[in-house]
N, C-alpha and C. Protein backbone atom coordinates (compact mmCIF):
# COMPACT_ATOMS: atom_id res chain seq x y z
N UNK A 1 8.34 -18.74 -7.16
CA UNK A 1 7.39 -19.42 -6.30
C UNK A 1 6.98 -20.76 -6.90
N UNK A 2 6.48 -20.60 -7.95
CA UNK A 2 6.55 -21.97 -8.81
C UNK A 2 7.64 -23.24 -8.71
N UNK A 3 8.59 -22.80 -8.63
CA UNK A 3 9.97 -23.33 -8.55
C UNK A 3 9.61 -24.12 -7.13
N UNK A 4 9.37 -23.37 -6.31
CA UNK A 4 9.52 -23.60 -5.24
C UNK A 4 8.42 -24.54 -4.41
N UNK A 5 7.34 -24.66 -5.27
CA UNK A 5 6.20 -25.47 -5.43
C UNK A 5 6.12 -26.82 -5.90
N UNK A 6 7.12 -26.57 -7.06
CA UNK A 6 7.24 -27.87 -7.35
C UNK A 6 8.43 -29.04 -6.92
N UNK A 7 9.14 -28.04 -6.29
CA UNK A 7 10.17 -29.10 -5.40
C UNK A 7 9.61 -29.48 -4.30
N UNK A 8 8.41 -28.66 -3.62
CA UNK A 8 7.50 -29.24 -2.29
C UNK A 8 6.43 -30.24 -2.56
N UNK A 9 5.71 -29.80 -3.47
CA UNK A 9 4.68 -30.58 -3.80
C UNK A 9 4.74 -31.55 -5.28
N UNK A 10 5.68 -31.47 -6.07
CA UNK A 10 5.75 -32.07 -7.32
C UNK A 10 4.49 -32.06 -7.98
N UNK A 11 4.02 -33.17 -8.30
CA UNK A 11 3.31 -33.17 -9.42
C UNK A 11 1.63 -32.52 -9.25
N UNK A 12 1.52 -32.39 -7.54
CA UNK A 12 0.31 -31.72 -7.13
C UNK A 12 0.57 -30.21 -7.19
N UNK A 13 2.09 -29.86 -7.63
CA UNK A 13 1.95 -28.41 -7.54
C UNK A 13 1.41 -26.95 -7.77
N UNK A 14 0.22 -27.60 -9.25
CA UNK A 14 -0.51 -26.78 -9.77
C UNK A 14 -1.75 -26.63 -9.37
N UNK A 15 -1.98 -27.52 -8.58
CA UNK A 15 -3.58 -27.60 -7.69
C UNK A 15 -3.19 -26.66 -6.55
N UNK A 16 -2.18 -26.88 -6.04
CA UNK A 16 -1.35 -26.21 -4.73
C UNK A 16 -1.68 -24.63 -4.95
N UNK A 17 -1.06 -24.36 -6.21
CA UNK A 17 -0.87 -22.84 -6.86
C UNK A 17 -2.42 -22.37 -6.74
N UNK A 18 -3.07 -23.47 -7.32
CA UNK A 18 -4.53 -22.46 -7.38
C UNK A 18 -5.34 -22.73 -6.88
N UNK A 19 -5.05 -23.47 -5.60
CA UNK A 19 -5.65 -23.42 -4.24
C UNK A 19 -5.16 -21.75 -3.77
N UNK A 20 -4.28 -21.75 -3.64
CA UNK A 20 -3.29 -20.24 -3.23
C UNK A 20 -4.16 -19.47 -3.39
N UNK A 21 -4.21 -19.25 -4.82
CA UNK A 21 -4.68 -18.45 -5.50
C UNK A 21 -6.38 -17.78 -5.30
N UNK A 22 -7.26 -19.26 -4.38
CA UNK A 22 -8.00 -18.69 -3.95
C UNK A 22 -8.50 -18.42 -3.10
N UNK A 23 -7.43 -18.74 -1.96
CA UNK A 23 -6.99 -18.45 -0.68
C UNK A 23 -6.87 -16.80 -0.72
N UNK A 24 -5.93 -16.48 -1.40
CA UNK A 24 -5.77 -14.96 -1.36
C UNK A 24 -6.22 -14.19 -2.14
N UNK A 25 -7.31 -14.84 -2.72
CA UNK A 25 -8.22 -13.96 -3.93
C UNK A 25 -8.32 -13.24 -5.45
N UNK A 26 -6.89 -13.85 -5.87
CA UNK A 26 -6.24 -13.35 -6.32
C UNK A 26 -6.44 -14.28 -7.70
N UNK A 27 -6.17 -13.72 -8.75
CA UNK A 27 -6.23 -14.85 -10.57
C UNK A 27 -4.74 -16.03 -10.71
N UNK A 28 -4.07 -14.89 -10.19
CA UNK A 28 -2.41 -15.71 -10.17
C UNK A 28 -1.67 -15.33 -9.07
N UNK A 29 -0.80 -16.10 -8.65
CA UNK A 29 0.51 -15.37 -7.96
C UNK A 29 1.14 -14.17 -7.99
N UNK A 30 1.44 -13.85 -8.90
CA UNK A 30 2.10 -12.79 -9.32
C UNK A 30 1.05 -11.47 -9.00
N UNK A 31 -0.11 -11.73 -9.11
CA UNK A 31 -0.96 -10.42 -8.77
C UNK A 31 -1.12 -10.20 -7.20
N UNK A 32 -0.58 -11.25 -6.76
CA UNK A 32 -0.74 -11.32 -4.68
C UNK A 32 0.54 -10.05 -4.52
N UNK A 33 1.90 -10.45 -5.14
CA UNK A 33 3.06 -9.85 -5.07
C UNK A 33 2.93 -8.39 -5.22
N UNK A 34 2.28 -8.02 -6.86
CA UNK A 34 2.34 -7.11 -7.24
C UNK A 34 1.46 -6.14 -6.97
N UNK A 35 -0.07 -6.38 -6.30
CA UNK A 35 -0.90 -5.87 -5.29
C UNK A 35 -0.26 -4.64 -4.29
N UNK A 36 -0.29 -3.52 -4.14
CA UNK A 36 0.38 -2.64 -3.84
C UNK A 36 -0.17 -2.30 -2.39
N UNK A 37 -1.69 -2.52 -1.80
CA UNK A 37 -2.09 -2.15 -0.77
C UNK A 37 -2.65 -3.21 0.43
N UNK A 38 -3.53 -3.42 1.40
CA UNK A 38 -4.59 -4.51 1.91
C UNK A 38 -4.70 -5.27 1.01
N UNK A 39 -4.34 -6.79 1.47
CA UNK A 39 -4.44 -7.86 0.55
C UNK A 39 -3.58 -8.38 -0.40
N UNK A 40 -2.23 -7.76 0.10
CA UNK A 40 -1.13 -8.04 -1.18
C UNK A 40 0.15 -8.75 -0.53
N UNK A 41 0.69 -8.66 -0.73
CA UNK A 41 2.19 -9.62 0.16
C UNK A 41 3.13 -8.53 0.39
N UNK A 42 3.37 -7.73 0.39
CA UNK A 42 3.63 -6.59 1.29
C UNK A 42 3.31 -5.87 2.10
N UNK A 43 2.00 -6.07 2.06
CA UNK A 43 1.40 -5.25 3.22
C UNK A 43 0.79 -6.72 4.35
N UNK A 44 0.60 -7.70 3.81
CA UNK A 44 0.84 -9.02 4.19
C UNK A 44 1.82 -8.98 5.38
N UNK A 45 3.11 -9.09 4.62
CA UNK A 45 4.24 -9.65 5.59
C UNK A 45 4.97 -8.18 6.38
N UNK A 46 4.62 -6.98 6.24
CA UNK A 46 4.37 -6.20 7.25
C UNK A 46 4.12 -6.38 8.15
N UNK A 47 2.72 -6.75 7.76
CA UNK A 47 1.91 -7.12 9.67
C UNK A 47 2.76 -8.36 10.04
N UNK A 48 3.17 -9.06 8.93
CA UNK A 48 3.61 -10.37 9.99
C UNK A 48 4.83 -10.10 10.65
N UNK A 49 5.90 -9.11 9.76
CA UNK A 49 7.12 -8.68 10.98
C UNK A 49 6.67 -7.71 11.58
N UNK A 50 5.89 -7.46 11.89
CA UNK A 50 5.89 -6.28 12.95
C UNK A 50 4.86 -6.31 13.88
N UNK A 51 5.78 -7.33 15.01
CA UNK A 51 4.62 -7.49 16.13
C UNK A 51 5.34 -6.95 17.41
N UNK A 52 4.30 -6.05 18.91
CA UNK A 52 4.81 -5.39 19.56
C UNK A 52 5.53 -4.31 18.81
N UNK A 53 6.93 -3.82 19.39
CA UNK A 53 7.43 -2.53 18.73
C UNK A 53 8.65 -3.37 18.05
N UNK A 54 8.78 -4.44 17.21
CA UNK A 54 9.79 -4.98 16.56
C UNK A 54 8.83 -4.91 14.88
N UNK A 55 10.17 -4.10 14.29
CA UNK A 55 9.55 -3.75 12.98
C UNK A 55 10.31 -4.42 11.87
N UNK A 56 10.31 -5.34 11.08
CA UNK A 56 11.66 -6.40 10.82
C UNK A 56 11.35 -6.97 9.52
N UNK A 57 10.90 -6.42 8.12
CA UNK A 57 10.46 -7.27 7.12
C UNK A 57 11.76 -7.57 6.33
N UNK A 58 11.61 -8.96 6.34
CA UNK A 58 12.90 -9.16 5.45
C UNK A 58 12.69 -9.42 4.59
N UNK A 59 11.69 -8.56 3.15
CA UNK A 59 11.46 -8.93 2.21
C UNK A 59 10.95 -7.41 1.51
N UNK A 60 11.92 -6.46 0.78
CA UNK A 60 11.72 -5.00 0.88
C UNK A 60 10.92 -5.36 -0.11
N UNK A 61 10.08 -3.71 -0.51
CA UNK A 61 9.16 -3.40 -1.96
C UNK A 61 9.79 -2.12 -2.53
N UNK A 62 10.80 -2.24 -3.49
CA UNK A 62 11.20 -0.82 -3.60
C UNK A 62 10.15 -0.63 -5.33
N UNK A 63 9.72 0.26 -4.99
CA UNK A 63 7.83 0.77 -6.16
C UNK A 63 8.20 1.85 -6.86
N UNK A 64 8.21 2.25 -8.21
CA UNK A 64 8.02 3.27 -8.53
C UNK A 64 6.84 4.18 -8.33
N UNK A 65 7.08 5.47 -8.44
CA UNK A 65 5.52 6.42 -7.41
C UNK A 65 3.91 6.13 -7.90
N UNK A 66 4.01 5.69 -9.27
CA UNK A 66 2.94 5.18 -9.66
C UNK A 66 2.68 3.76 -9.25
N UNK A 67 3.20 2.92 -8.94
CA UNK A 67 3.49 1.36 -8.88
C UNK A 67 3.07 0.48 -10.29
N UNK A 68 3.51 0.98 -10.98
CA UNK A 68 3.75 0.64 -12.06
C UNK A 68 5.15 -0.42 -12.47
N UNK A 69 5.99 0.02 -11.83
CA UNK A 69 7.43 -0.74 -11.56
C UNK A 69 7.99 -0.97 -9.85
N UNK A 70 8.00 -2.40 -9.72
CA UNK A 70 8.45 -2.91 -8.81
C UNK A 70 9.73 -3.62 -8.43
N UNK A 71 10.51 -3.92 -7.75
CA UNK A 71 11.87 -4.73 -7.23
C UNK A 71 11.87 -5.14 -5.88
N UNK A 72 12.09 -7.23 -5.58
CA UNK A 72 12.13 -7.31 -4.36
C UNK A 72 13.54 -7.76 -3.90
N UNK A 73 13.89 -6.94 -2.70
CA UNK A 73 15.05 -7.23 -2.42
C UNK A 73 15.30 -7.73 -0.81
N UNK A 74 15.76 -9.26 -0.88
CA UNK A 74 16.10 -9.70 0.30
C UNK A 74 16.82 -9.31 1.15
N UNK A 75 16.65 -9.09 2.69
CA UNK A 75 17.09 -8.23 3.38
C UNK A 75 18.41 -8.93 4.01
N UNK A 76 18.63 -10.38 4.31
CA UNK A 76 19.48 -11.32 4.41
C UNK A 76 20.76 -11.20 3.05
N UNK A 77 20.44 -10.97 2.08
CA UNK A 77 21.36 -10.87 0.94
C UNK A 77 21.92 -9.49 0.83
N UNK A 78 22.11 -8.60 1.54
CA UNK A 78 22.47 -6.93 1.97
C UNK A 78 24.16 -6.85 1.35
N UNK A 79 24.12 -6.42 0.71
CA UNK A 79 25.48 -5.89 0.84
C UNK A 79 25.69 -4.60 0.36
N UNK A 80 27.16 -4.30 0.12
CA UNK A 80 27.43 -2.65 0.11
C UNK A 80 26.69 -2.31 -1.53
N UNK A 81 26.60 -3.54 -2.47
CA UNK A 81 26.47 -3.07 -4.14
C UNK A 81 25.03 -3.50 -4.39
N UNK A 82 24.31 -3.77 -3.29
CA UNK A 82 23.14 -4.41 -3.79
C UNK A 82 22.42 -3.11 -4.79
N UNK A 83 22.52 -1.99 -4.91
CA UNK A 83 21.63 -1.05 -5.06
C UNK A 83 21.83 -0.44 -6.63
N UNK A 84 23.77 -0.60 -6.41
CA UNK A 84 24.03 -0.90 -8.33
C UNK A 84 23.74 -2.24 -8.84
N UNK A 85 23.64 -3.22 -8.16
CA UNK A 85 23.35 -4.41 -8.99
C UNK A 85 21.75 -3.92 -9.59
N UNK A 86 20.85 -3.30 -8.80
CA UNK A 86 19.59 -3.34 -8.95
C UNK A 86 19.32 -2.73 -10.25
N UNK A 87 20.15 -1.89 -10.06
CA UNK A 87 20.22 -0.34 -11.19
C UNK A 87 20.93 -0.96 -12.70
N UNK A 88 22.06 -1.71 -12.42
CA UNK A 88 22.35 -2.44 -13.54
C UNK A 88 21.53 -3.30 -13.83
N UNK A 89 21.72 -4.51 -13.29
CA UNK A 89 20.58 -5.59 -13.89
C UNK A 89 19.23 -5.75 -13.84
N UNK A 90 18.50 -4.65 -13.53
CA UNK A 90 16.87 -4.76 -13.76
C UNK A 90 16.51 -3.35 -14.28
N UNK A 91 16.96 -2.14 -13.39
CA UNK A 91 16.20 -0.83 -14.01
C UNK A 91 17.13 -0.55 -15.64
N UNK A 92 17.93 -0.31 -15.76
CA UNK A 92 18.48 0.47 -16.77
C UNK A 92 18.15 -0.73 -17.93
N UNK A 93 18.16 -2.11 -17.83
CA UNK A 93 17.51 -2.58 -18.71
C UNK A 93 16.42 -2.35 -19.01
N UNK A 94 15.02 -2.56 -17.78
CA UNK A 94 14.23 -2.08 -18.52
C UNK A 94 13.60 -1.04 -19.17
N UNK A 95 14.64 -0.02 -18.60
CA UNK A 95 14.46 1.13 -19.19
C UNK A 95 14.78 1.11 -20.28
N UNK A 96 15.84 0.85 -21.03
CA UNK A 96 15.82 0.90 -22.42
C UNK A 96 15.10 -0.09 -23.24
N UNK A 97 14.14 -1.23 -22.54
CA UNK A 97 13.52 -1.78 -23.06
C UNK A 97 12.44 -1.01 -23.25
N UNK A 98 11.70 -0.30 -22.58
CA UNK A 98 10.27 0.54 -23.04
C UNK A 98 10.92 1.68 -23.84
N UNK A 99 12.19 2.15 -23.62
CA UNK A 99 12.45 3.26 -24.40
C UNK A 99 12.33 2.77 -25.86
N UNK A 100 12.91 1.30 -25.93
CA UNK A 100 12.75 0.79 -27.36
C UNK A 100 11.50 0.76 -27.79
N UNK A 101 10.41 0.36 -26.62
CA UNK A 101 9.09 0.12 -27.04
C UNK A 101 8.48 1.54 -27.62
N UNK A 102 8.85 2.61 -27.28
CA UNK A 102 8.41 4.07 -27.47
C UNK A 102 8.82 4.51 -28.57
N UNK A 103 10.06 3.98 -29.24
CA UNK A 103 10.50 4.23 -30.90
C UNK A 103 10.03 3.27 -31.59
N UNK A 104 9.25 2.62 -31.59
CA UNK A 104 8.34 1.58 -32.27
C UNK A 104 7.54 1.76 -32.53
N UNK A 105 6.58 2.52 -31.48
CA UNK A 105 5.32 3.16 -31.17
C UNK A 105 5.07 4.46 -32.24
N UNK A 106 6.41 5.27 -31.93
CA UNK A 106 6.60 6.48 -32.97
C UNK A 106 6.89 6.22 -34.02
N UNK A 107 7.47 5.26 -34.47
CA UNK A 107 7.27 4.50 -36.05
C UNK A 107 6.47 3.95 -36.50
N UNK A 108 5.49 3.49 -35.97
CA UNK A 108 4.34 2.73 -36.23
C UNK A 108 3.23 4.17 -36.58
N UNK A 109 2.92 5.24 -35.88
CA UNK A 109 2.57 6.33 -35.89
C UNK A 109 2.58 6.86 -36.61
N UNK A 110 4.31 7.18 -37.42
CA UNK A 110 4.85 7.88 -38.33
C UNK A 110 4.13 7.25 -40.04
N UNK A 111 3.97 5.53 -39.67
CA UNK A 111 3.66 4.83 -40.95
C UNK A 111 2.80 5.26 -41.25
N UNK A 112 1.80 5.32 -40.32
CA UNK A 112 0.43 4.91 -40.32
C UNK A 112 -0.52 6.58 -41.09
N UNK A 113 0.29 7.61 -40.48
CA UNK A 113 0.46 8.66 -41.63
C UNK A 113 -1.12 9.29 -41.04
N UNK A 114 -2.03 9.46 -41.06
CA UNK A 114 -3.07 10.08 -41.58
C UNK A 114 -4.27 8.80 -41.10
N UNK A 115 -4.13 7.56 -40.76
CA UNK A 115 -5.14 6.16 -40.78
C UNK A 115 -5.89 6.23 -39.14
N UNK A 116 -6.75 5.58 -39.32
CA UNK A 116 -7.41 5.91 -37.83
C UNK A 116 -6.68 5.30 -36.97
N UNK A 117 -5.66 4.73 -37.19
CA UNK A 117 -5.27 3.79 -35.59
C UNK A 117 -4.19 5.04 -35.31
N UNK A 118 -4.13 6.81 -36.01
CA UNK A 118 -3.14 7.33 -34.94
C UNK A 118 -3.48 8.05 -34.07
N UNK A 119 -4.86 8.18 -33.49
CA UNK A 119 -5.39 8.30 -32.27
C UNK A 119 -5.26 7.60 -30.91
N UNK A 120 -5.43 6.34 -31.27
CA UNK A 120 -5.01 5.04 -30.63
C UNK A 120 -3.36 4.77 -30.50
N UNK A 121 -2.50 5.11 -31.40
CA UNK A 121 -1.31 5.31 -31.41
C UNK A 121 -0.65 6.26 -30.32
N UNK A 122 -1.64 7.29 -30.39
CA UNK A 122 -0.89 8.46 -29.84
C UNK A 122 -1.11 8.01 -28.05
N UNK A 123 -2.47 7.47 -27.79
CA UNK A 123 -2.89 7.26 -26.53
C UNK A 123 -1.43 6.34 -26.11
N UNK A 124 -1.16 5.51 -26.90
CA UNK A 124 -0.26 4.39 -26.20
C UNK A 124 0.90 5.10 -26.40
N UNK A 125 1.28 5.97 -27.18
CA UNK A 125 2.54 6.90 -26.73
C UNK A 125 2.58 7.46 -25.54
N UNK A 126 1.81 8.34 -25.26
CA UNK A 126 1.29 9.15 -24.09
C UNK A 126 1.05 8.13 -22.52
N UNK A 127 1.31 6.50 -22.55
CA UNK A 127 1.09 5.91 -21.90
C UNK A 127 2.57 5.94 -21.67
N UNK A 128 3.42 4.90 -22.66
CA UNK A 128 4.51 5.07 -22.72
C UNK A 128 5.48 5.93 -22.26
N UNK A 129 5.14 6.98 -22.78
CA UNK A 129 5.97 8.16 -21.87
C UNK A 129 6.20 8.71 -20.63
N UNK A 130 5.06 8.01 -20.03
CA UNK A 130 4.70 8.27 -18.67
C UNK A 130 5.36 7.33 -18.02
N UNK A 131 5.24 5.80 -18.33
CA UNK A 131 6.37 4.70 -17.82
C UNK A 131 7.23 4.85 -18.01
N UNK A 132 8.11 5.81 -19.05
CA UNK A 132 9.39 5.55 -19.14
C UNK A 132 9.89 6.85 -17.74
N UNK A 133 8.97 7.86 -17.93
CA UNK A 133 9.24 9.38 -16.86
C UNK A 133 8.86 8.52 -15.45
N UNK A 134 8.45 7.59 -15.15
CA UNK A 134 8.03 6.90 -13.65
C UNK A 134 9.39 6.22 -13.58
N UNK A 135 10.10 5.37 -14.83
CA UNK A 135 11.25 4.71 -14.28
C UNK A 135 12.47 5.14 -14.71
N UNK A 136 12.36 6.21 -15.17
CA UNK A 136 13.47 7.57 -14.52
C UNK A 136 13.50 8.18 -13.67
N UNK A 137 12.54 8.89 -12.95
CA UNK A 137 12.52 8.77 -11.34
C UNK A 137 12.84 7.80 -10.22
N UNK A 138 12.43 6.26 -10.64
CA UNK A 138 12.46 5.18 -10.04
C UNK A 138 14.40 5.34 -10.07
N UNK A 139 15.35 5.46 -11.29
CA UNK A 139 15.70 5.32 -10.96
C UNK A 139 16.78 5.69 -10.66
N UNK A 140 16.54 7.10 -10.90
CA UNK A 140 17.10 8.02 -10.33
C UNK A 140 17.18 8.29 -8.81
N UNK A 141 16.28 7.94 -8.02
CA UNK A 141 15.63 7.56 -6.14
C UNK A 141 17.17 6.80 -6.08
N UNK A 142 16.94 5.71 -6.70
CA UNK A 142 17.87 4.31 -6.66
C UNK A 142 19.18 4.77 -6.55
N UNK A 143 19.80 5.72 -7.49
CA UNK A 143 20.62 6.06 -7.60
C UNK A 143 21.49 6.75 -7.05
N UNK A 144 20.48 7.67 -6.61
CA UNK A 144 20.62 8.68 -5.29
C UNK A 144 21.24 7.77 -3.93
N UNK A 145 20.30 6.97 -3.51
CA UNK A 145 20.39 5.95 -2.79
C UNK A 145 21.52 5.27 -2.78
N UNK A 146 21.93 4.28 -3.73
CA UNK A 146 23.00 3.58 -4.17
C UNK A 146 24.54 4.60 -3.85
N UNK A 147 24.34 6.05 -4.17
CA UNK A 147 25.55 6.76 -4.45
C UNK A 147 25.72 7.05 -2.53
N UNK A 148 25.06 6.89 -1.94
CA UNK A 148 25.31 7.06 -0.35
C UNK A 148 26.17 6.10 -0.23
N UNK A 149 26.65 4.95 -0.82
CA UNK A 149 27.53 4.20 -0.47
C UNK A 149 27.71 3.84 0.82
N UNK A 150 26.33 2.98 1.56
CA UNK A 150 26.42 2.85 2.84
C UNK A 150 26.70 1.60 2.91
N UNK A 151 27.28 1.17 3.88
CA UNK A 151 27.46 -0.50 4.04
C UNK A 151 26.64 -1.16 4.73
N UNK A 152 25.85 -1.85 4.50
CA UNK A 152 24.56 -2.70 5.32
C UNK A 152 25.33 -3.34 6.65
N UNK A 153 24.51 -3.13 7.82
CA UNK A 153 24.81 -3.80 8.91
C UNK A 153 23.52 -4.38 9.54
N UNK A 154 23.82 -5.68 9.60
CA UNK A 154 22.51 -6.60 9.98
C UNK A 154 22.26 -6.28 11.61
N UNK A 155 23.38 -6.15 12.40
CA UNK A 155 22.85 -6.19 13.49
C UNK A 155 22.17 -4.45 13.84
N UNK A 156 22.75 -3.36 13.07
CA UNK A 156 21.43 -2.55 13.35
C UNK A 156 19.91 -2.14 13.02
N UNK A 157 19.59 -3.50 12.59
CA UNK A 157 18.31 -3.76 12.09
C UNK A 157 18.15 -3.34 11.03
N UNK A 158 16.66 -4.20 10.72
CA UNK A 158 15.49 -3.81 9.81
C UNK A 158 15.73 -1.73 9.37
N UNK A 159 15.04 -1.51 10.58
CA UNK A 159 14.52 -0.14 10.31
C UNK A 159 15.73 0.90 9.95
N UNK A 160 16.93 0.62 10.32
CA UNK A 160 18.10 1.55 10.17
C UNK A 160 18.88 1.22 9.05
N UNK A 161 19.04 0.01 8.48
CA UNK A 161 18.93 -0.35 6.78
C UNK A 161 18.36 -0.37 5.99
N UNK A 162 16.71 0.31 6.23
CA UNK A 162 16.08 0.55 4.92
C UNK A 162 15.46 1.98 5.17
N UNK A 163 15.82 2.88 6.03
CA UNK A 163 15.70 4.19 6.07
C UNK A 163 16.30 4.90 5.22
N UNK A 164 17.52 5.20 4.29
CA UNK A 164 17.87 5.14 3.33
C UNK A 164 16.94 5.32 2.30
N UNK A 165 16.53 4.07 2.59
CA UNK A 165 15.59 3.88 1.05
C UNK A 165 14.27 4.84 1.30
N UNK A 166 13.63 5.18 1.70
CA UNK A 166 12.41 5.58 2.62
C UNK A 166 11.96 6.48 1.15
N UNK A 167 12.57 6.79 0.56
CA UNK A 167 11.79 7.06 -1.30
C UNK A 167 11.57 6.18 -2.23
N UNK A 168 11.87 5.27 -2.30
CA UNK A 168 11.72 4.12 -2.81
C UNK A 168 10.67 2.94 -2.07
N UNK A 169 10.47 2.75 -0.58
CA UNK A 169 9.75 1.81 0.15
C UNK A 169 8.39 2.64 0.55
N UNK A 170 7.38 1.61 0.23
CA UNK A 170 6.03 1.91 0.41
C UNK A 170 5.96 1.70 1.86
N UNK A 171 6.49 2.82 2.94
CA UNK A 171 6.79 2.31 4.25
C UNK A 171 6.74 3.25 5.10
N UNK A 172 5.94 4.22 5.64
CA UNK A 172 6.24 5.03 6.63
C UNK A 172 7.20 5.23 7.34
N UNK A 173 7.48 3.78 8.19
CA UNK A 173 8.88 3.59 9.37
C UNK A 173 10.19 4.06 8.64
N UNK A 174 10.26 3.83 7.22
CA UNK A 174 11.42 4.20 6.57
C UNK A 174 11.84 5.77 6.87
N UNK A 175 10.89 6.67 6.22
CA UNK A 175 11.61 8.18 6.69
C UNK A 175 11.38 8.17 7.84
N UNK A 176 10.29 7.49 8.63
CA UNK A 176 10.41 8.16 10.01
C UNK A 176 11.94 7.73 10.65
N UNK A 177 12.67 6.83 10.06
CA UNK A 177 13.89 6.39 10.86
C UNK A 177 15.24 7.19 10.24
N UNK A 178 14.90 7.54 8.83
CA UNK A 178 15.70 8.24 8.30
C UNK A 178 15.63 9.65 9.26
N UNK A 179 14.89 10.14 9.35
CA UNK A 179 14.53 11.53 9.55
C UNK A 179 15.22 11.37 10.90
N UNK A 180 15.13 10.31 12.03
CA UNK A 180 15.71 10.41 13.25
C UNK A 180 17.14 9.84 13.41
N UNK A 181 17.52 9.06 12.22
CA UNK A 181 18.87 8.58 11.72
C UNK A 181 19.39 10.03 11.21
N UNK A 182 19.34 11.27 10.59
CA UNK A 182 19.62 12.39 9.94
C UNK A 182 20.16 13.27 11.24
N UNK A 183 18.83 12.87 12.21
CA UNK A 183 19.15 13.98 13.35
C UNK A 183 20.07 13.59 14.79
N UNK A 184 20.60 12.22 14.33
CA UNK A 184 21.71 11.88 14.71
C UNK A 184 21.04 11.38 16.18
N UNK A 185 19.83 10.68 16.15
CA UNK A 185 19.42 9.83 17.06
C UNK A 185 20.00 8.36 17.35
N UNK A 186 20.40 7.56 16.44
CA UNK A 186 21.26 6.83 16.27
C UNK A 186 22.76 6.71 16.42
N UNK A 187 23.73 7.49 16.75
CA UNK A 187 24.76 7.47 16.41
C UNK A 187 25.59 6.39 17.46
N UNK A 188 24.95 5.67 18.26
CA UNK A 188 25.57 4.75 18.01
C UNK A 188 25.59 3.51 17.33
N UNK A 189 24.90 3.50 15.63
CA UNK A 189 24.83 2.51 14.44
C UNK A 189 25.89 2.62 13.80
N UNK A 190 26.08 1.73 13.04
CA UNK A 190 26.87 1.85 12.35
C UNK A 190 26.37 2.60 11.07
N UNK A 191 25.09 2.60 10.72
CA UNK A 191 24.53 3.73 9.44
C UNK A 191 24.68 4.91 9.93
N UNK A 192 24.08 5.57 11.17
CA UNK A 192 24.32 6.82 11.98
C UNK A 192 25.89 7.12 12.23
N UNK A 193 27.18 6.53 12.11
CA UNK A 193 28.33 6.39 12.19
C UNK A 193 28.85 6.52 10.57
N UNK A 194 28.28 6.03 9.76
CA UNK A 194 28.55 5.92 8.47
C UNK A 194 28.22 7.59 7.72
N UNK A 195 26.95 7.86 7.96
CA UNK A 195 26.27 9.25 7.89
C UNK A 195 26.72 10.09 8.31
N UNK A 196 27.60 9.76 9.10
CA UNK A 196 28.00 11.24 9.93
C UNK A 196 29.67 11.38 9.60
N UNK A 197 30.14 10.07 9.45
CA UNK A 197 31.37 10.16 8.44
C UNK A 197 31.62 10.79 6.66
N UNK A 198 30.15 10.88 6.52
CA UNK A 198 30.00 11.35 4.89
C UNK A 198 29.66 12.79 5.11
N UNK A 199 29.66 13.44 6.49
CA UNK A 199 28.79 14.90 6.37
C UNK A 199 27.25 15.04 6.51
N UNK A 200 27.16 13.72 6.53
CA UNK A 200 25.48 13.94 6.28
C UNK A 200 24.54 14.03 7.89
N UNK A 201 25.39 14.10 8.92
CA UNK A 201 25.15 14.35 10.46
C UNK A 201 25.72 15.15 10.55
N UNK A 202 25.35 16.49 11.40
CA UNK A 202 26.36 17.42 11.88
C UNK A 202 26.40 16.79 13.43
């Protein structure tokens, strides 16, 4: 966004930013994004695609269950690998990045032997462990997901390309479309065509 601020506005771009910033109430940018409910840019641009019965965000939130870990993925940029790219280049890194952070933690612990900071130690283990068990689920969902090997088709919309995901998206419409994509309400999509070529429609 920054980036993108300063090629619009140049050298006023930081007044721009935190004008924004108190436009939407927010300390920084990044907390508008990462805002999970009312008042955040997902639940934002919700309401803004979805006027009458057209439901159309082209800007997904795939959340881990805590929202602790987030990924945004453009709905225009779809293709069949978007879901291993995700899994390669953002989750499994950072997964072994906190996993690293968690053998640090337990070495630092281990030093510290008997000293008062391993109370405090242990709390931030016990934190730790919990982020790393949220983005093993996260991305394991992903994975699950990814291994359907579906091929994105733009013209059957929004709602029938991210039903799929409907464990991963902070989104109601998602299972509700999955659930009627499953029961073979769709079949003439190409995801409902795809699904039912894998077994997954009787």
């Amino acid at each position: 966004m920054r980036d993108v601020l300063e090629v619009i506005w140049g050298d006023k771009s930081e007044a721009i930013e935190k004008e924004a910033c108190e436009i939407l109430e927010v300390k920084e940018l990044r907390d508008y994004f990462r805002k999970p409910g009312n008042g955040g840019f997902w639940s934002d641009h919700i309401k803004r695609y979805s006027k009458s019965r057209r439901k159309a965000p082209i800007y997904w939130l795939f959340q881990s269950s805590k929202k602790n870990y987030a990924i945004w993925i453009y709905y225009h940029r779809l293709d069949k690998d978007i879901l291993f790219k995700a899994l390669v280049n953002y989750v499994e890194p950072k997964l072994r990045l906190e996993e690293s952070n968690l053998q640090q933690l337990r070495s630092q612990k281990t030093a510290a032997g008997t000293a008062g900071m391993v109370k405090q130690l242990e709390k931030q283990i016990d934190r730790q462990e919990s982020l790393i068990s949220e983005l093993q689920d996260f991305q394991d969902k992903l994975r699950c997901a990814a291994n359907l090997n579906l091929e994105p088709d733009l013209k059957d919309g929004v709602v029938l390309n991210i039903a799929s995901l409907w464990e991963l998206v902070p989104w109601n419409e998602a299972k509700k479309y999955w659930l009627e994509l499953t029961a073979n309400k769709y079949e003439w999509s190409s995801m409902g065509q795809q699904l039912k070529a894998k077994g997954l429609i009787l």
